[in-house]
N, C-alpha and C. Protein backbone atom coordinates (compact mmCIF):
# COMPACT_ATOMS: atom_id res chain seq x y z
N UNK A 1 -55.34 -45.18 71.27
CA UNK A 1 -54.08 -45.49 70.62
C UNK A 1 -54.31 -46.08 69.22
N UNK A 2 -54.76 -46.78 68.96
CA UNK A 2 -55.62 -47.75 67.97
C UNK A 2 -56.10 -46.26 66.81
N UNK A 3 -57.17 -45.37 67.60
CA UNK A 3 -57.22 -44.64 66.65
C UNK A 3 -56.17 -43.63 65.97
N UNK A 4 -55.34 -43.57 67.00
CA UNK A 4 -53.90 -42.94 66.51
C UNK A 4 -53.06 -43.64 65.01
N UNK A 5 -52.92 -44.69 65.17
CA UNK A 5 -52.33 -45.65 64.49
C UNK A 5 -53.08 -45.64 62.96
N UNK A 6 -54.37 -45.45 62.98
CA UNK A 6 -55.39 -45.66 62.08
C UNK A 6 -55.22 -44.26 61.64
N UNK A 7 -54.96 -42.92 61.87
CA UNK A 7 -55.14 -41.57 61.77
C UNK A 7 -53.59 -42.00 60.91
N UNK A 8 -52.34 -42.33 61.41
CA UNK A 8 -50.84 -42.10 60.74
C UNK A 8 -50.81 -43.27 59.37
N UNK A 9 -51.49 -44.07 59.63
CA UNK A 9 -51.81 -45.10 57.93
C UNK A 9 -52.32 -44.43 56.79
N UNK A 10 -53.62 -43.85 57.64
CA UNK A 10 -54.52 -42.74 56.50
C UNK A 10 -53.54 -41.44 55.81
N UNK A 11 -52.67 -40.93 56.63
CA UNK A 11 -51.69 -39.70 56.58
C UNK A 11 -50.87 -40.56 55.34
N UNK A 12 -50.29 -41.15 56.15
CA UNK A 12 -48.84 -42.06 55.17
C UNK A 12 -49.70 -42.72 53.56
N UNK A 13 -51.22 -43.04 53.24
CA UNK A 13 -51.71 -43.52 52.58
C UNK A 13 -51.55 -42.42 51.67
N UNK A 14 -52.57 -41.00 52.10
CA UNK A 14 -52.46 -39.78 51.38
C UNK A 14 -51.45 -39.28 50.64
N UNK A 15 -50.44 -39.26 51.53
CA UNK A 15 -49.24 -39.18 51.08
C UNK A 15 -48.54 -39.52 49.88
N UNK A 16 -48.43 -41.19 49.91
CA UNK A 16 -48.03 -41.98 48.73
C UNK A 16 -48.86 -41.62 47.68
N UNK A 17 -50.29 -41.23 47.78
CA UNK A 17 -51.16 -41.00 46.66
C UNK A 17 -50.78 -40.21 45.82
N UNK A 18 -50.33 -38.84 46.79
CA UNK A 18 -50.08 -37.77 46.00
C UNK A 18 -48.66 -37.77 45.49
N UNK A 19 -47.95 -38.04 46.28
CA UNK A 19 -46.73 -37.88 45.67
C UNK A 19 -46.71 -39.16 44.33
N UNK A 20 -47.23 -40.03 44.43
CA UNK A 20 -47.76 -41.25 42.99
C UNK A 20 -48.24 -40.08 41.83
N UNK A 21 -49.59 -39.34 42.00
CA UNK A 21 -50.10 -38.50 41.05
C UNK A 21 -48.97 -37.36 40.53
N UNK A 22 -48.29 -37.05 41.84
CA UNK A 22 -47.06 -35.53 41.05
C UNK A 22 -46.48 -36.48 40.07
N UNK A 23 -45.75 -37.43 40.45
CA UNK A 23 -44.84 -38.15 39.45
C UNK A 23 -45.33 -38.93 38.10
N UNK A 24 -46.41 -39.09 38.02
CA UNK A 24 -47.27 -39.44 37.02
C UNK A 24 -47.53 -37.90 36.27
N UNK A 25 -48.16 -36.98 37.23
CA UNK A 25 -48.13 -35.68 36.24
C UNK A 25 -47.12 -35.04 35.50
N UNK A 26 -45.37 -35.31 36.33
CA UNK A 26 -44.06 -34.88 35.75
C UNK A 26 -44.22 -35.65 34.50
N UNK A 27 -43.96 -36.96 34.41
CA UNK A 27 -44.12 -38.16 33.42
C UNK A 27 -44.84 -37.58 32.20
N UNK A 28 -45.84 -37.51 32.37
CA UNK A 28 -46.92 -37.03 31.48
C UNK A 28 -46.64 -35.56 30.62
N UNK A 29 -46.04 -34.79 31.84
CA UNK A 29 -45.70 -33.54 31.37
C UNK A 29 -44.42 -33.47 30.42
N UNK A 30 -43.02 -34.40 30.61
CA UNK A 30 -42.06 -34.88 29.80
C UNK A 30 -42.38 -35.44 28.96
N UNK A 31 -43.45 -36.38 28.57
CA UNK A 31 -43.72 -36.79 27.42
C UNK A 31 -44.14 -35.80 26.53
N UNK A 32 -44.82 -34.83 26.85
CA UNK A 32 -45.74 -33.75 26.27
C UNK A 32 -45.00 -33.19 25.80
N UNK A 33 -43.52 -32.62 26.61
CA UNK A 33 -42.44 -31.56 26.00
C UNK A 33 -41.80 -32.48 24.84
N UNK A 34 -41.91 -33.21 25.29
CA UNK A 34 -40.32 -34.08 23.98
C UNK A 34 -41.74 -34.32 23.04
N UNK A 35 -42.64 -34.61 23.17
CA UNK A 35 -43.49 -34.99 21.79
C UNK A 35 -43.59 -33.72 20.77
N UNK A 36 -43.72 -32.55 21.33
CA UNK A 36 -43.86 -30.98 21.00
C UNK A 36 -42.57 -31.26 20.17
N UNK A 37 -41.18 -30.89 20.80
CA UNK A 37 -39.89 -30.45 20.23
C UNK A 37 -40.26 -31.53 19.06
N UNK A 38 -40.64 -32.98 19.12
CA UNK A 38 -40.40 -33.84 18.04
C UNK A 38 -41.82 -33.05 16.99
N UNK A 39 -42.61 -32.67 17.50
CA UNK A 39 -43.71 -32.34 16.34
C UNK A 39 -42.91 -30.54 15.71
N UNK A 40 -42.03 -30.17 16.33
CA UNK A 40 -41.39 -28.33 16.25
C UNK A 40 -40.48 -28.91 14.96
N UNK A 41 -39.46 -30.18 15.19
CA UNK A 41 -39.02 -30.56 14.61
C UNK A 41 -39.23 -30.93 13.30
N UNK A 42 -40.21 -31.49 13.09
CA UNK A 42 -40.73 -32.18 11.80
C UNK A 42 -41.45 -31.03 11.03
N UNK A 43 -41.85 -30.32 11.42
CA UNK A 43 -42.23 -29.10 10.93
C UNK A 43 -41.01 -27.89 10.34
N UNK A 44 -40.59 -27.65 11.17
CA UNK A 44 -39.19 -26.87 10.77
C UNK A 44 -38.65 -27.98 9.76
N UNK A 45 -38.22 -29.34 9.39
CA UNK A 45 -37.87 -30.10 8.31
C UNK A 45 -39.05 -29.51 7.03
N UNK A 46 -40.13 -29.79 7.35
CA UNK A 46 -41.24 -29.36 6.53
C UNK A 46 -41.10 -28.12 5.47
N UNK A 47 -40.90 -26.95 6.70
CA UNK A 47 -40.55 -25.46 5.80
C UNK A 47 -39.10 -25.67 5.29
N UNK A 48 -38.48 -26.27 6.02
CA UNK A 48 -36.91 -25.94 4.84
C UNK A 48 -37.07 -26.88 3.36
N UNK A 49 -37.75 -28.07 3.60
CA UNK A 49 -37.89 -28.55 2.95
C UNK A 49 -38.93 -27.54 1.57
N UNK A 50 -39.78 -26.77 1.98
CA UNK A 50 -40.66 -26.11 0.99
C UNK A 50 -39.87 -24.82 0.58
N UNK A 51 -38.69 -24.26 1.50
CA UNK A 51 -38.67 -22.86 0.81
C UNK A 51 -37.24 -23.58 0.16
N UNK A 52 -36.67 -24.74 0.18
CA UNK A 52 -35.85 -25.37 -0.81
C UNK A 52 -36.65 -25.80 -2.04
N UNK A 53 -37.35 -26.15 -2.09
CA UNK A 53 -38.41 -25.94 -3.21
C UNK A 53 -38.84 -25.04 -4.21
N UNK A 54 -38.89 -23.85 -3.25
CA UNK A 54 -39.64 -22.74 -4.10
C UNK A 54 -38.13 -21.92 -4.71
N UNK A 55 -37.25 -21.90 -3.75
CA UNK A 55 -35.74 -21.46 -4.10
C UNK A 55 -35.34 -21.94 -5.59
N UNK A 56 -35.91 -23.14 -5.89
CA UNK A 56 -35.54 -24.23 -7.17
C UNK A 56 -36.80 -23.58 -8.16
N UNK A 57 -37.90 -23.38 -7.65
CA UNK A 57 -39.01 -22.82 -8.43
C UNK A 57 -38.88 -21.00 -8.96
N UNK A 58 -38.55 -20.61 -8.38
CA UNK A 58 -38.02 -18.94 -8.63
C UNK A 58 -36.68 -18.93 -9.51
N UNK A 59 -35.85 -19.96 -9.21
CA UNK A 59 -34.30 -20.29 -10.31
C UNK A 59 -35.49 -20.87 -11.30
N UNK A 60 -35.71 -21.85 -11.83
CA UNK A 60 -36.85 -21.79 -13.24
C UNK A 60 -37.78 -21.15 -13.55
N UNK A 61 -38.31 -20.33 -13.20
CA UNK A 61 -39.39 -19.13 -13.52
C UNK A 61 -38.38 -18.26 -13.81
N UNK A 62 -36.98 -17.69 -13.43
CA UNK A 62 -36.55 -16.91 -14.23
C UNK A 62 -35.62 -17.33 -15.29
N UNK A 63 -35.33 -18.30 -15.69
CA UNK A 63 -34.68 -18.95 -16.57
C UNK A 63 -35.80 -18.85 -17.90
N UNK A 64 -37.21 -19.50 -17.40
CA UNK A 64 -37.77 -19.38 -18.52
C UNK A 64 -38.53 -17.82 -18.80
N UNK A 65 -38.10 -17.09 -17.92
CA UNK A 65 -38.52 -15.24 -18.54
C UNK A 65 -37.19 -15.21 -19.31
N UNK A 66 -35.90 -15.26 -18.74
CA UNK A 66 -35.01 -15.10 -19.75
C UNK A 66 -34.83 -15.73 -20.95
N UNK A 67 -35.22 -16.76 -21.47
CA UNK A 67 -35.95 -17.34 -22.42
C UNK A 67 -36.23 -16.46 -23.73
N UNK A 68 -37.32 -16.10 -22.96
CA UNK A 68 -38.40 -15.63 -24.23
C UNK A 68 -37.98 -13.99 -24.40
């Protein structure tokens, strides 16, 4: 009986372990997605930010061909 008891602790121990590690791996895995969208984010700011740039750079390169 004793070893019965000792066999359903070890079960129920396992148990908590793993289901501890899934929820730590979800955790981990949500941080990972939202850090991505925030790094997709700052990047997409990045290019609008550069082809607003070059948009302003192509309007003065032809201003100064029409120029001369």
């Amino acid at each position: 009986m004793h070893d019965l008891a000792t066999l359903i602790v070890a079960i129920t121990g396992l148990l908590g372990a793993a289901i501890s590690a899934y929820q730590a791996f979800a955790k981990h895995k949500k941080d990972t997605i939202s850090e991505l969208k925030a790094d997709c984010e700052m990047y997409r700011q990045r290019w609008l930010a550069a082809e607003k740039l070059n948009e302003e750079l192509k309007k003065e390169l032809e201003k100064c061909q029409t120029r001369e």
